[in-house]
N, C-alpha and C. Protein backbone atom coordinates (compact mmCIF):
# COMPACT_ATOMS: atom_id res chain seq x y z
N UNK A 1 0.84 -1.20 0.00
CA UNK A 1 0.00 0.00 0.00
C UNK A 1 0.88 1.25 0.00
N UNK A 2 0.38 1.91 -0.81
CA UNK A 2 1.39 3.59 -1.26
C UNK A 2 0.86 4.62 0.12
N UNK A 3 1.79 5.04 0.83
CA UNK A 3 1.65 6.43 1.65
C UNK A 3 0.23 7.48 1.20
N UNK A 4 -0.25 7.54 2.26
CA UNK A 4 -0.72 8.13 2.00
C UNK A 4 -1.04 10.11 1.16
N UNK A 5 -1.28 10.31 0.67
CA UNK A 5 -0.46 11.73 -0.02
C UNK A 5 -1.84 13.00 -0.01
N UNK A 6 -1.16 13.61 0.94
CA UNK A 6 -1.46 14.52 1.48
C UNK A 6 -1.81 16.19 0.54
N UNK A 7 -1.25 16.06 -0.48
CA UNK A 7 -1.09 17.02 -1.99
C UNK A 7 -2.47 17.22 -2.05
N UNK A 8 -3.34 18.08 -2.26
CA UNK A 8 -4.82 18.29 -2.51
C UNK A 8 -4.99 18.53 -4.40
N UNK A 9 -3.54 18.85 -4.61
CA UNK A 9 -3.27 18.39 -6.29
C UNK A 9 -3.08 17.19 -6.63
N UNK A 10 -2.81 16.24 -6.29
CA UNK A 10 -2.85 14.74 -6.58
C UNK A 10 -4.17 13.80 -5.82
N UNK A 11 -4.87 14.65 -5.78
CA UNK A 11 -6.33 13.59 -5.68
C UNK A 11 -6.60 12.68 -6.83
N UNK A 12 -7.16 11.22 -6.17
CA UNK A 12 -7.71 10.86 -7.81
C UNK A 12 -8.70 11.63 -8.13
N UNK A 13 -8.93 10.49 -10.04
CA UNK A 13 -9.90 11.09 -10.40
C UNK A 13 -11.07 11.16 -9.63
N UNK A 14 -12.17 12.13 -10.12
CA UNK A 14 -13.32 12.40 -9.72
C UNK A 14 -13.08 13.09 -8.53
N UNK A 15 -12.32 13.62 -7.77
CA UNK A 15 -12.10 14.57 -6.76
C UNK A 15 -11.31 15.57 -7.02
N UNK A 16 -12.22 16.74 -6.40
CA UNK A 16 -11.37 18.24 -6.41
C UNK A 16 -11.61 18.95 -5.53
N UNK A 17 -10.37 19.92 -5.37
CA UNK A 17 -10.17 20.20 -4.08
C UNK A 17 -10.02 22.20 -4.24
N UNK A 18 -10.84 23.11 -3.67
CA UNK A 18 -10.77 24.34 -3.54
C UNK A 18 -10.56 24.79 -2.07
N UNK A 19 -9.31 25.37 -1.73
CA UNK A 19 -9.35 25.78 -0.46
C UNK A 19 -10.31 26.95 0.41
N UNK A 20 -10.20 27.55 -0.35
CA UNK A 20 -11.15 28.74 0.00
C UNK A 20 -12.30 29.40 -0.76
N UNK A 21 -13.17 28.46 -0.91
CA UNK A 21 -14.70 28.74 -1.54
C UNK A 21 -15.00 29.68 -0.45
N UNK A 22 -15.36 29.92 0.80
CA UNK A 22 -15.82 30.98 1.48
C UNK A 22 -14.70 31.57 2.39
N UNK A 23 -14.64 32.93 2.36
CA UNK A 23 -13.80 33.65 3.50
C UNK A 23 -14.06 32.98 4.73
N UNK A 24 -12.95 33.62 5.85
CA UNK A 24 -12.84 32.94 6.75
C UNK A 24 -13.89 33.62 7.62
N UNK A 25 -14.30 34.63 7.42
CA UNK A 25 -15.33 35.19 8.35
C UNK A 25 -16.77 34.95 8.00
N UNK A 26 -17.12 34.38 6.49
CA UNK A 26 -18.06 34.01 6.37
C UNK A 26 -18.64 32.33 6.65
N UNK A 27 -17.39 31.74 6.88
CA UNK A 27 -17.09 30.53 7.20
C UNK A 27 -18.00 30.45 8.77
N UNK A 28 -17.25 31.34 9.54
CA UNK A 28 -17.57 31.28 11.29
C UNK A 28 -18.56 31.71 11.25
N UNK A 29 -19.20 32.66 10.74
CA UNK A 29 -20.96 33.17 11.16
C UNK A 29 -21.62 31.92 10.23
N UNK A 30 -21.43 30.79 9.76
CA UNK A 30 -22.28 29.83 8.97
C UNK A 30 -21.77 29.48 10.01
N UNK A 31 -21.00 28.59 10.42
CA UNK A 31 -21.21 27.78 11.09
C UNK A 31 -21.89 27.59 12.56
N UNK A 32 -21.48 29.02 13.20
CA UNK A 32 -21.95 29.62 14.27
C UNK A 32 -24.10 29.35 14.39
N UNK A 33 -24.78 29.93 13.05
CA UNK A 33 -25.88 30.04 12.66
C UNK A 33 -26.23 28.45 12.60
N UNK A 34 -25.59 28.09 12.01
CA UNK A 34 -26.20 26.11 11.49
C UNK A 34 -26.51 25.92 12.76
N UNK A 35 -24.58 25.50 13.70
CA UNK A 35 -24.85 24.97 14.72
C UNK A 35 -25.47 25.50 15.93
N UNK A 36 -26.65 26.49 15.61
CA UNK A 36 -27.47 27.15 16.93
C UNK A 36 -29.15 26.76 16.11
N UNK A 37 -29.29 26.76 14.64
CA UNK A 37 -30.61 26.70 14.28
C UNK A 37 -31.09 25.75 13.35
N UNK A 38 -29.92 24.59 13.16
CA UNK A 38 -30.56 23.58 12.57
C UNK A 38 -31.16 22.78 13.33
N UNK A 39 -32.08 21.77 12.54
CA UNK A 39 -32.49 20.61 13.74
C UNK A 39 -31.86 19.19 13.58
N UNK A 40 -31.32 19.46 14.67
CA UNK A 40 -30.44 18.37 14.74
C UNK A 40 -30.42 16.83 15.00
N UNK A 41 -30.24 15.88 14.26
CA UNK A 41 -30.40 14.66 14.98
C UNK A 41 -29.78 13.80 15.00
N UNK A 42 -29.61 12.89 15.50
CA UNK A 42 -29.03 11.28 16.02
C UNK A 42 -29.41 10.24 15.79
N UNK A 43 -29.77 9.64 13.98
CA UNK A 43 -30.46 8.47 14.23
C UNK A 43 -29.61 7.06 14.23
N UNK A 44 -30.07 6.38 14.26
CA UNK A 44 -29.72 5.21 14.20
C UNK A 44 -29.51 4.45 12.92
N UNK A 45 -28.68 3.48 12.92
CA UNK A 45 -28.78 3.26 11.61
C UNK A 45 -28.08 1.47 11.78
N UNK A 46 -28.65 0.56 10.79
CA UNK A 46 -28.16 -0.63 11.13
C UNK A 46 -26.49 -1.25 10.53
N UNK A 47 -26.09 -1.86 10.80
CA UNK A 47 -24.72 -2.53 10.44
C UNK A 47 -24.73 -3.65 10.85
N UNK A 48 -24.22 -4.30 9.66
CA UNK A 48 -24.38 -6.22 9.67
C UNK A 48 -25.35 -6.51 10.99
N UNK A 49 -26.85 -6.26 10.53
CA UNK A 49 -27.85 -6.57 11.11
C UNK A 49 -27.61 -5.74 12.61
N UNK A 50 -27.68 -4.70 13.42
CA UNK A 50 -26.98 -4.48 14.61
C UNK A 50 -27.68 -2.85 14.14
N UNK A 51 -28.46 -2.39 15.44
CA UNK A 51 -28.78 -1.08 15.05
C UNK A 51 -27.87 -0.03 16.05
N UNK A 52 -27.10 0.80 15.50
CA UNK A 52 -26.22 1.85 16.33
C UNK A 52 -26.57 3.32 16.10
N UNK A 53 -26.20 3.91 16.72
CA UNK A 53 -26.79 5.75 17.04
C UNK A 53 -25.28 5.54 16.04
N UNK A 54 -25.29 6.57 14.92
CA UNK A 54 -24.54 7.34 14.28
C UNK A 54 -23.41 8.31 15.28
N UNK A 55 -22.16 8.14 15.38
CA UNK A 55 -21.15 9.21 15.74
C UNK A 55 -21.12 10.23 15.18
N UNK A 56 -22.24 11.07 14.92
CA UNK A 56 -22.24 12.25 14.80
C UNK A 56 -23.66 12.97 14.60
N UNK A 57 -23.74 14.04 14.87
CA UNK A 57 -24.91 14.91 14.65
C UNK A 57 -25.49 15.25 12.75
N UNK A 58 -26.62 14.93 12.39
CA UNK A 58 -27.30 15.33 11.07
C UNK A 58 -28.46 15.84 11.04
N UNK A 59 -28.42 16.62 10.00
CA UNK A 59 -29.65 17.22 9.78
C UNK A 59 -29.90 16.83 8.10
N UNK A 60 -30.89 16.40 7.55
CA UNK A 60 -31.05 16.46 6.26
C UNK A 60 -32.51 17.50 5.57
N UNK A 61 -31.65 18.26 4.72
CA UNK A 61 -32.84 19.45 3.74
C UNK A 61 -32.65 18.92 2.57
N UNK A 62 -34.01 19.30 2.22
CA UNK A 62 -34.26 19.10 0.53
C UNK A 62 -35.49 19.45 -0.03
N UNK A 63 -36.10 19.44 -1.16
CA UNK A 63 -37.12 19.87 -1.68
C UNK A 63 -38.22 19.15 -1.40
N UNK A 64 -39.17 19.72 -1.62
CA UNK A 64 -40.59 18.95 -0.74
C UNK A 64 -40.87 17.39 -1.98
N UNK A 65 -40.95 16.71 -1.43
CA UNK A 65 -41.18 15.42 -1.87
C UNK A 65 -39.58 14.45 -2.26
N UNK A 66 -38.78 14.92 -1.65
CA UNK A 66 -37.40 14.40 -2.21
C UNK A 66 -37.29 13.95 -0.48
N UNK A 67 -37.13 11.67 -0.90
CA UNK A 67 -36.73 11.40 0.56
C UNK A 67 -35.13 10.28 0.08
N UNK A 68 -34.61 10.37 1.28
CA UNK A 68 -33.28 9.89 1.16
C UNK A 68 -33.11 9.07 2.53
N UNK A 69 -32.24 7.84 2.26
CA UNK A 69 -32.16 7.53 3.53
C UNK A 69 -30.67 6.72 3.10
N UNK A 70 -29.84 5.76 4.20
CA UNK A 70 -28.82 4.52 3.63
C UNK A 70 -28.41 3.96 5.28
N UNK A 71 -28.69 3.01 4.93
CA UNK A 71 -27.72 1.77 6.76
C UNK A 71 -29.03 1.58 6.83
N UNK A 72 -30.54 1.55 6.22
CA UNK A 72 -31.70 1.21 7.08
C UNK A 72 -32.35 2.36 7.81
N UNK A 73 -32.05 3.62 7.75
CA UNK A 73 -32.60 4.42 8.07
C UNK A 73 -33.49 5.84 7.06
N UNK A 74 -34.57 5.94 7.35
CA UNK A 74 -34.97 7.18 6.43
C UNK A 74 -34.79 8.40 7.11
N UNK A 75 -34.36 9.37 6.08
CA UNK A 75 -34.02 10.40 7.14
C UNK A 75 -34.93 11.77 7.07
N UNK A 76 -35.34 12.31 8.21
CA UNK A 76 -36.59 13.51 8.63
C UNK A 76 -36.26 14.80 7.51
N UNK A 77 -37.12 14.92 6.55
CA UNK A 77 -36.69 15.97 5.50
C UNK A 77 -37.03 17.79 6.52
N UNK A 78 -36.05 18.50 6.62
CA UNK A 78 -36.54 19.46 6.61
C UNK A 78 -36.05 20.62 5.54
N UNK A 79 -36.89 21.75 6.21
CA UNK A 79 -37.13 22.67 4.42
C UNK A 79 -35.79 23.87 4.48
N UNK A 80 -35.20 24.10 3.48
CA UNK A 80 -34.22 25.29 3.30
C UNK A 80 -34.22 26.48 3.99
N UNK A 81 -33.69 26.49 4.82
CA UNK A 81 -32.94 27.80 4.89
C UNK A 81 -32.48 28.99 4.64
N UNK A 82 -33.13 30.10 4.27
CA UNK A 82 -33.18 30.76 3.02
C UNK A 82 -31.00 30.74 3.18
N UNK A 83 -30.47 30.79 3.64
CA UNK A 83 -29.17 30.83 3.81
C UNK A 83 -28.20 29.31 2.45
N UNK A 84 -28.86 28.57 3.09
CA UNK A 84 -28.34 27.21 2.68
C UNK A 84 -28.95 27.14 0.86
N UNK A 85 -30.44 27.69 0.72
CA UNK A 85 -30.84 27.72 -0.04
C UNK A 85 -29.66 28.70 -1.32
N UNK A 86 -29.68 30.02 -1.14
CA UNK A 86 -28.61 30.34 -1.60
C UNK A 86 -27.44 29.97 -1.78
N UNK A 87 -26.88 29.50 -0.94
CA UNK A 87 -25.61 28.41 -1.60
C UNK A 87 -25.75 27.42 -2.52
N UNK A 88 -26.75 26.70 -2.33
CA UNK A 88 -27.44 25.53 -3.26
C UNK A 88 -27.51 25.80 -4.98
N UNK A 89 -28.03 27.36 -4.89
CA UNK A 89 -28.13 28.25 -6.26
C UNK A 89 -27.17 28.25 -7.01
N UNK A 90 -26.07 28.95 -6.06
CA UNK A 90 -24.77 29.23 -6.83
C UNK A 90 -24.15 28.24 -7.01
N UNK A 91 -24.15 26.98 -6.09
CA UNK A 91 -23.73 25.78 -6.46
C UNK A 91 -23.71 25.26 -7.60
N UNK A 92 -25.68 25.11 -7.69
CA UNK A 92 -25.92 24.29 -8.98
C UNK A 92 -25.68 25.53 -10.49
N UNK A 93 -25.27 26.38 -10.25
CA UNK A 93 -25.38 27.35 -11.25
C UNK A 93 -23.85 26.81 -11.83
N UNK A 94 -22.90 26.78 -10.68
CA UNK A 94 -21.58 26.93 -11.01
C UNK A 94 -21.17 25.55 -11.07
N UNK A 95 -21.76 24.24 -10.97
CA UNK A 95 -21.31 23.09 -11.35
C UNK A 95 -22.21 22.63 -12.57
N UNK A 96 -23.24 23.27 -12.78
CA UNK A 96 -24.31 22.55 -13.48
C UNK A 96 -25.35 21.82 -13.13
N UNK A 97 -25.04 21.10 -12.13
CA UNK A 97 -25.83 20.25 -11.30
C UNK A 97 -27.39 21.00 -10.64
N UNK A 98 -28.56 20.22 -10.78
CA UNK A 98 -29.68 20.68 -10.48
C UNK A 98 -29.35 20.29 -8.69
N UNK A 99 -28.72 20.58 -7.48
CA UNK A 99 -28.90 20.06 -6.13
C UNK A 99 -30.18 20.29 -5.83
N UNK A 100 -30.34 19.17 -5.30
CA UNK A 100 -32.16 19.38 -4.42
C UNK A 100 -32.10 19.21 -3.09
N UNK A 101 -31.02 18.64 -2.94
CA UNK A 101 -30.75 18.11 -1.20
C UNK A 101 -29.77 18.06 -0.55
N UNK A 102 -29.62 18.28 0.77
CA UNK A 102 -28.40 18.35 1.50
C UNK A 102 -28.46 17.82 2.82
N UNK A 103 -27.18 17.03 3.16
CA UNK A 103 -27.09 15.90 4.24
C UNK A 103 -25.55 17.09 5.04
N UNK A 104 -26.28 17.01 5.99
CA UNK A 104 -25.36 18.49 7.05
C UNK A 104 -24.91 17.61 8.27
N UNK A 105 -23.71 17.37 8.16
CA UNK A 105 -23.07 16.39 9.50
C UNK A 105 -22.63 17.77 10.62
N UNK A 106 -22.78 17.42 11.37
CA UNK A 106 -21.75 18.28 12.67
C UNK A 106 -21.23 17.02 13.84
N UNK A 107 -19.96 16.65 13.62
CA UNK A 107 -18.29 16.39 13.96
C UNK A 107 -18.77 17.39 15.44
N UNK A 108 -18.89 16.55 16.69
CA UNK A 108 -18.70 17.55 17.94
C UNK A 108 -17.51 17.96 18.43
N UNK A 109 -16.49 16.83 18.10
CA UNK A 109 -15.37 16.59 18.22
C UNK A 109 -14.97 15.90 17.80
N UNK A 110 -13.50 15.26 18.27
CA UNK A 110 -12.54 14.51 17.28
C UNK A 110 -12.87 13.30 17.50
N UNK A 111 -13.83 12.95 18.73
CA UNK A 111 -14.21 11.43 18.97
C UNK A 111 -15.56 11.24 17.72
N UNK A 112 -16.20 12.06 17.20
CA UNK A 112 -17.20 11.93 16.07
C UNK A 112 -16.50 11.58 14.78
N UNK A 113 -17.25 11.06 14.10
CA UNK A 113 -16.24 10.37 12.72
C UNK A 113 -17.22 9.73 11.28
N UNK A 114 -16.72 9.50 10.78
CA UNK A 114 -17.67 8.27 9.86
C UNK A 114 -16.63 7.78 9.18
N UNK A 115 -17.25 6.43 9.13
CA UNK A 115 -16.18 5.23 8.58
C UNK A 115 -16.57 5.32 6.84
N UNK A 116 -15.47 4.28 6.92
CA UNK A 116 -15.00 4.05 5.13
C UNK A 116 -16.84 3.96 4.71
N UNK A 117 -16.88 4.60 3.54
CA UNK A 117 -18.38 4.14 2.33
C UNK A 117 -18.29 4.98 1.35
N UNK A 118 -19.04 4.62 0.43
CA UNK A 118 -19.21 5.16 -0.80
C UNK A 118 -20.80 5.91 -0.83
N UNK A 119 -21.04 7.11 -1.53
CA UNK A 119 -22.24 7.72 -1.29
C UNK A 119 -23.05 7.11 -2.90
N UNK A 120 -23.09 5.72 -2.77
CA UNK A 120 -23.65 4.74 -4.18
C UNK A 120 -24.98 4.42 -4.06
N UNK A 121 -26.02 5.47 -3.60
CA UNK A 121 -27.11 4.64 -2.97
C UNK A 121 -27.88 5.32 -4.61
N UNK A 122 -29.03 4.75 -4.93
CA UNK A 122 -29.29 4.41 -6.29
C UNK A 122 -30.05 5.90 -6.56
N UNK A 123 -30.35 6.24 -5.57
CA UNK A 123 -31.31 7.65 -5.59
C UNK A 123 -30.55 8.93 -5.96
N UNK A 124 -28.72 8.65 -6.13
CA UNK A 124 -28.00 9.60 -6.65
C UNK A 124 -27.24 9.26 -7.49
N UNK A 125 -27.83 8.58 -8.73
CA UNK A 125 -27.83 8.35 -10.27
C UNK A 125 -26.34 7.35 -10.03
N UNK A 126 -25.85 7.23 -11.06
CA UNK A 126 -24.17 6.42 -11.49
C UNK A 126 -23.36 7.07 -11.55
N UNK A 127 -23.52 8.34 -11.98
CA UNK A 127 -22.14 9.42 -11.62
C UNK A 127 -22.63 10.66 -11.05
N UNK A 128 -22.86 10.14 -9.52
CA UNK A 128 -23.10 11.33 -8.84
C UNK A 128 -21.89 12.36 -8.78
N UNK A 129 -22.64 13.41 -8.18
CA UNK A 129 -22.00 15.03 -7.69
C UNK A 129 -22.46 15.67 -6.37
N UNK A 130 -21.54 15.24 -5.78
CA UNK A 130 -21.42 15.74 -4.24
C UNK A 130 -20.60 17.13 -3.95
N UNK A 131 -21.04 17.85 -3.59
CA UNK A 131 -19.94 19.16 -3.21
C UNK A 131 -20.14 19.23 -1.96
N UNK A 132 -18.85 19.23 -1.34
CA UNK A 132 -18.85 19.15 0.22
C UNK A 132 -18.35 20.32 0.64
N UNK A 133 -18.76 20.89 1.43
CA UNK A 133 -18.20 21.90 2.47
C UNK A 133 -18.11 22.22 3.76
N UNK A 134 -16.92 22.53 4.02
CA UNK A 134 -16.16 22.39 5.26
C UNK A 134 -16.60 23.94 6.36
N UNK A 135 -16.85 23.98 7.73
CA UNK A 135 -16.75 24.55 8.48
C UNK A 135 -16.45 24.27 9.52
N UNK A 136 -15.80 25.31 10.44
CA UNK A 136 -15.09 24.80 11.78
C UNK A 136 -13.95 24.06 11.20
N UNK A 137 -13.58 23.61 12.48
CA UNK A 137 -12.48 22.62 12.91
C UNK A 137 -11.59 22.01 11.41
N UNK A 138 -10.71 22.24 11.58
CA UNK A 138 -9.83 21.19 10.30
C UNK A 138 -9.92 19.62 10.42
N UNK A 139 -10.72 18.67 9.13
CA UNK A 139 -10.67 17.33 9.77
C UNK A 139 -9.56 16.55 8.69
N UNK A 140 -9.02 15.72 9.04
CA UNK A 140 -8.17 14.78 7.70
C UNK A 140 -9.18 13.96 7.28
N UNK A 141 -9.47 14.11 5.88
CA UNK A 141 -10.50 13.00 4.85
C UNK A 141 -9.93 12.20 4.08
N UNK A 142 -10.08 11.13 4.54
CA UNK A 142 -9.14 9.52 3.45
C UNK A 142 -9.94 9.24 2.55
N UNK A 143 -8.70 8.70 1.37
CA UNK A 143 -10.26 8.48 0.22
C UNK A 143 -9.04 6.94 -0.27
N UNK A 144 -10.07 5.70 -0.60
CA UNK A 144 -9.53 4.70 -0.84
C UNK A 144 -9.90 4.30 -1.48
N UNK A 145 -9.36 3.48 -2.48
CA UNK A 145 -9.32 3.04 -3.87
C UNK A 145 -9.80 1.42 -3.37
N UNK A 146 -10.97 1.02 -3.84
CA UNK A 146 -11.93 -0.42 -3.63
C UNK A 146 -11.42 -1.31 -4.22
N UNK A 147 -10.38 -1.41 -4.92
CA UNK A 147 -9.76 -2.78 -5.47
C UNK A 147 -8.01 -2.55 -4.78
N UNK A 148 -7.38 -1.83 -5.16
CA UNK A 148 -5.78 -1.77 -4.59
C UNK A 148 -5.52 -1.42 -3.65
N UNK A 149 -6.85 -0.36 -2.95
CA UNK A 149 -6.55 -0.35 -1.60
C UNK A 149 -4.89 1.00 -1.40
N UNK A 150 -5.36 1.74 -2.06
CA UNK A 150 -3.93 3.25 -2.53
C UNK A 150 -4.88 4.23 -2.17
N UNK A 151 -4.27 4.84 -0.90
CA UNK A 151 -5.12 5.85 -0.11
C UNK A 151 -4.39 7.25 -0.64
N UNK A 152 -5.65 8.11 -0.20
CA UNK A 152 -4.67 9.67 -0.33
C UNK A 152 -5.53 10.28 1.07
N UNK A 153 -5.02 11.13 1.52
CA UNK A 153 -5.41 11.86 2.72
C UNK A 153 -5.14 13.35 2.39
N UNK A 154 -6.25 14.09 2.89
CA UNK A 154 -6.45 15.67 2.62
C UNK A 154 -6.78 16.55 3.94
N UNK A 155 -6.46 17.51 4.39
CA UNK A 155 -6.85 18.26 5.39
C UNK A 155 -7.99 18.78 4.91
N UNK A 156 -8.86 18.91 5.03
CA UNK A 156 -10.10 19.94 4.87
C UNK A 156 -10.33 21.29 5.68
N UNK A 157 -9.75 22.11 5.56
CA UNK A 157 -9.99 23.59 5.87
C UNK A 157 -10.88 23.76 6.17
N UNK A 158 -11.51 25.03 7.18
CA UNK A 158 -12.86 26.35 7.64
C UNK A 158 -13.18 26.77 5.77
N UNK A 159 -14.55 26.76 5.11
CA UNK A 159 -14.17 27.42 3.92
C UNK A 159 -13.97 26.50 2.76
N UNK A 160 -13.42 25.53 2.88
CA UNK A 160 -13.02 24.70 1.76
C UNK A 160 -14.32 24.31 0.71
N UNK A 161 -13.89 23.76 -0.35
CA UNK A 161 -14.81 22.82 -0.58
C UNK A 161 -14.59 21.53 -1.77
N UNK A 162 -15.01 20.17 -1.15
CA UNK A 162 -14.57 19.11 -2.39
C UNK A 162 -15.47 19.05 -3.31
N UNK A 163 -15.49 18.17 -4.70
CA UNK A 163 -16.18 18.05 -5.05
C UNK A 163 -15.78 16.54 -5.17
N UNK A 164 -16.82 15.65 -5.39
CA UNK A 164 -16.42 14.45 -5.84
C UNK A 164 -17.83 14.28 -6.79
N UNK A 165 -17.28 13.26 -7.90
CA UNK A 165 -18.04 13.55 -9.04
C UNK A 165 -17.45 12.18 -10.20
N UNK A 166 -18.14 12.23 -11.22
CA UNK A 166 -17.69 10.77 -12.08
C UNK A 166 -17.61 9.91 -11.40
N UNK A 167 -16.82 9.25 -11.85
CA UNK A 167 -17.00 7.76 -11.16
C UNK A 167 -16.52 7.73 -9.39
N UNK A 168 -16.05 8.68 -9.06
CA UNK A 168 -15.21 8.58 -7.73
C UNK A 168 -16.24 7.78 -6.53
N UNK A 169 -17.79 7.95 -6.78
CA UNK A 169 -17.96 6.42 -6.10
C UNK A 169 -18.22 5.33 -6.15
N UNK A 170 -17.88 4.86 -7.33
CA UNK A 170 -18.18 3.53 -8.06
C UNK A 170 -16.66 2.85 -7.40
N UNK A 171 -15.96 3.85 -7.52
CA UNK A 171 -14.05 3.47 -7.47
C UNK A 171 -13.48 3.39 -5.68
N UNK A 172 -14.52 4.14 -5.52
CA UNK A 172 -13.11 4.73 -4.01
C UNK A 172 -14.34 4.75 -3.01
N UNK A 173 -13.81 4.61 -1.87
CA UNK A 173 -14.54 4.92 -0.41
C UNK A 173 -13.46 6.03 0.19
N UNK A 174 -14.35 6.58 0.99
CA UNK A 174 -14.18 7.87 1.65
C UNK A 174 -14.47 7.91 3.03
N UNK A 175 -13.60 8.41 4.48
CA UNK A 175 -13.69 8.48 5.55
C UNK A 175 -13.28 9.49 6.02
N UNK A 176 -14.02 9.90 7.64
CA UNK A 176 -13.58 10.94 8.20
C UNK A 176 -12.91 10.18 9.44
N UNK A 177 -11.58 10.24 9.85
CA UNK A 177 -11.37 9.15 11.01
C UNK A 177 -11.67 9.58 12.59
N UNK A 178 -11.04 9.27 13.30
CA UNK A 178 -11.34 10.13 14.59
C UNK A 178 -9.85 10.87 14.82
N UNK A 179 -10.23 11.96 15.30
CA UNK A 179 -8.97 12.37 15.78
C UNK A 179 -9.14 13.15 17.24
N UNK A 180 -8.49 11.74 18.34
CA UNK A 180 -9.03 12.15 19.40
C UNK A 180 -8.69 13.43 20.30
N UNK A 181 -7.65 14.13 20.04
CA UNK A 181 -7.17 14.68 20.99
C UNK A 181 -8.08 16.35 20.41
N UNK A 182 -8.48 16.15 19.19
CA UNK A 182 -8.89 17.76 18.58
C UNK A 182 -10.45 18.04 19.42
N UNK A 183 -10.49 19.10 19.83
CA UNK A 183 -12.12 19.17 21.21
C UNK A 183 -12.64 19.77 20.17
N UNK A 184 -12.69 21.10 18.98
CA UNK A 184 -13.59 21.66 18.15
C UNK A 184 -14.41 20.59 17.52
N UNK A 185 -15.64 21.42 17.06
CA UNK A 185 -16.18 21.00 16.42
C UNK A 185 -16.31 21.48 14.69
N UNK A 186 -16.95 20.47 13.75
CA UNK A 186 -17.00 21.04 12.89
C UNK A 186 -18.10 20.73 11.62
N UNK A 187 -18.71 21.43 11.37
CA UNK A 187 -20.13 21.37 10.14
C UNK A 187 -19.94 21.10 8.51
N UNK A 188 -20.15 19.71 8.21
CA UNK A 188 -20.02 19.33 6.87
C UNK A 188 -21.31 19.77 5.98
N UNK A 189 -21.25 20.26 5.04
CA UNK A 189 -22.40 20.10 4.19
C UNK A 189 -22.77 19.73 2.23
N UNK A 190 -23.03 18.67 2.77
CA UNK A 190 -22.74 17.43 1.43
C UNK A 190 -24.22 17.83 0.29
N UNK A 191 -23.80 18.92 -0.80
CA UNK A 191 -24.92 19.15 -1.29
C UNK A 191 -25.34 18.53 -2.50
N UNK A 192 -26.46 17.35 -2.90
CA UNK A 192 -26.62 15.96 -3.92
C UNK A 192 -27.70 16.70 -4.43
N UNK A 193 -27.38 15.84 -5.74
CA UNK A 193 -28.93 15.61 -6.12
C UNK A 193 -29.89 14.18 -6.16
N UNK A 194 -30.81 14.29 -5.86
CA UNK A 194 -31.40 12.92 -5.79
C UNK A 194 -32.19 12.97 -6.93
N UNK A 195 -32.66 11.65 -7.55
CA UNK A 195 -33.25 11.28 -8.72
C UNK A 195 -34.26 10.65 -8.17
């Protein structure tokens, strides 16, 4: 297995990496706002038959009649934000992509995490488009290649944002690990489209 490589220019395909999609001050009043007025939850979700509370906090938005769920769980739709909504705009304006929905993690700390998966669930077509964005806390994101097993690892910045797109989840799984000693917290927001 190759080192992991840390370069945000040598991602594989189907991943890209922008450090600073939002200033740093517009970064902290989003995140500040999410994490005081979203609704937040904790569900459960099953693994090799076994139902567990999720390590981390979610909220999922999307358009009225658009439902999403994956592990066995459906998840509580609520409605946009006029805030979030606007990002969504410029999003889909500036990738092309029609987004209808968004899956919003908040990381309390470094003991919160999500393990290796691929976002392959059938409701976001064969070559989905995920744009992720980063607030708060800096987390390291592994992304692994499903047959050779050739990792790369990325810091994710306050501000950032990935995109992953083409085949990148047919090919690779993706994790956030724990990193125990970091106490911040920090607000992901994974904006899809569902079909």
């Amino acid at each position: 297995m190759q080192q992991p490589n840390a370069n945000p220019n040598h991602l594989p395909d189907g991943f890209s990496y922008q450090a600073n999609a939002l200033s740093a001050q517009k970064s902290l009043e989003l995140f500040y706002y999410l994490q005081q007025y979203l609704n937040w939850q904790q569900p459960s979700i099953k693994v090799y038959g076994k139902s567990h509370v999720i390590p981390r906090l979610q909220c999922f938005i999307a358009d009225q009649n658009v439902n999403y769920g994956y592990s066995g769980s459906q998840l509580i739709v609520e409605p946009w934000p006029e805030v979030l909504d606007s990002m969504r705009i410029r999003l889909s304006r500036a990738l092309q992509i029609p987004f209808n929905a968004l899956l919003v993690n908040l990381y309390r700390d470094g003991h919160d995490c999500m393990g290796w998966h691929s976002d392959d669930e059938k409701e976001l077509g064969e070559q989905p488009t995920i744009a992720s964005v980063s607030l708060g806390a800096e987390r390291v994101f592994k992304i692994k290649h499903k047959h050779d097993n050739e990792q790369h690892s990325i810091v994710l910045q306050s501000g950032s944002c990935l995109i992953m797109n083409g085949f990148s989840q047919r090919d690779y799984q993706h994790s956030l690990p724990k990193q125990q000693r970091l106490k911040h917290p920090r607000i992901n927001l994974t904006f899809r489209s569902i079909v």
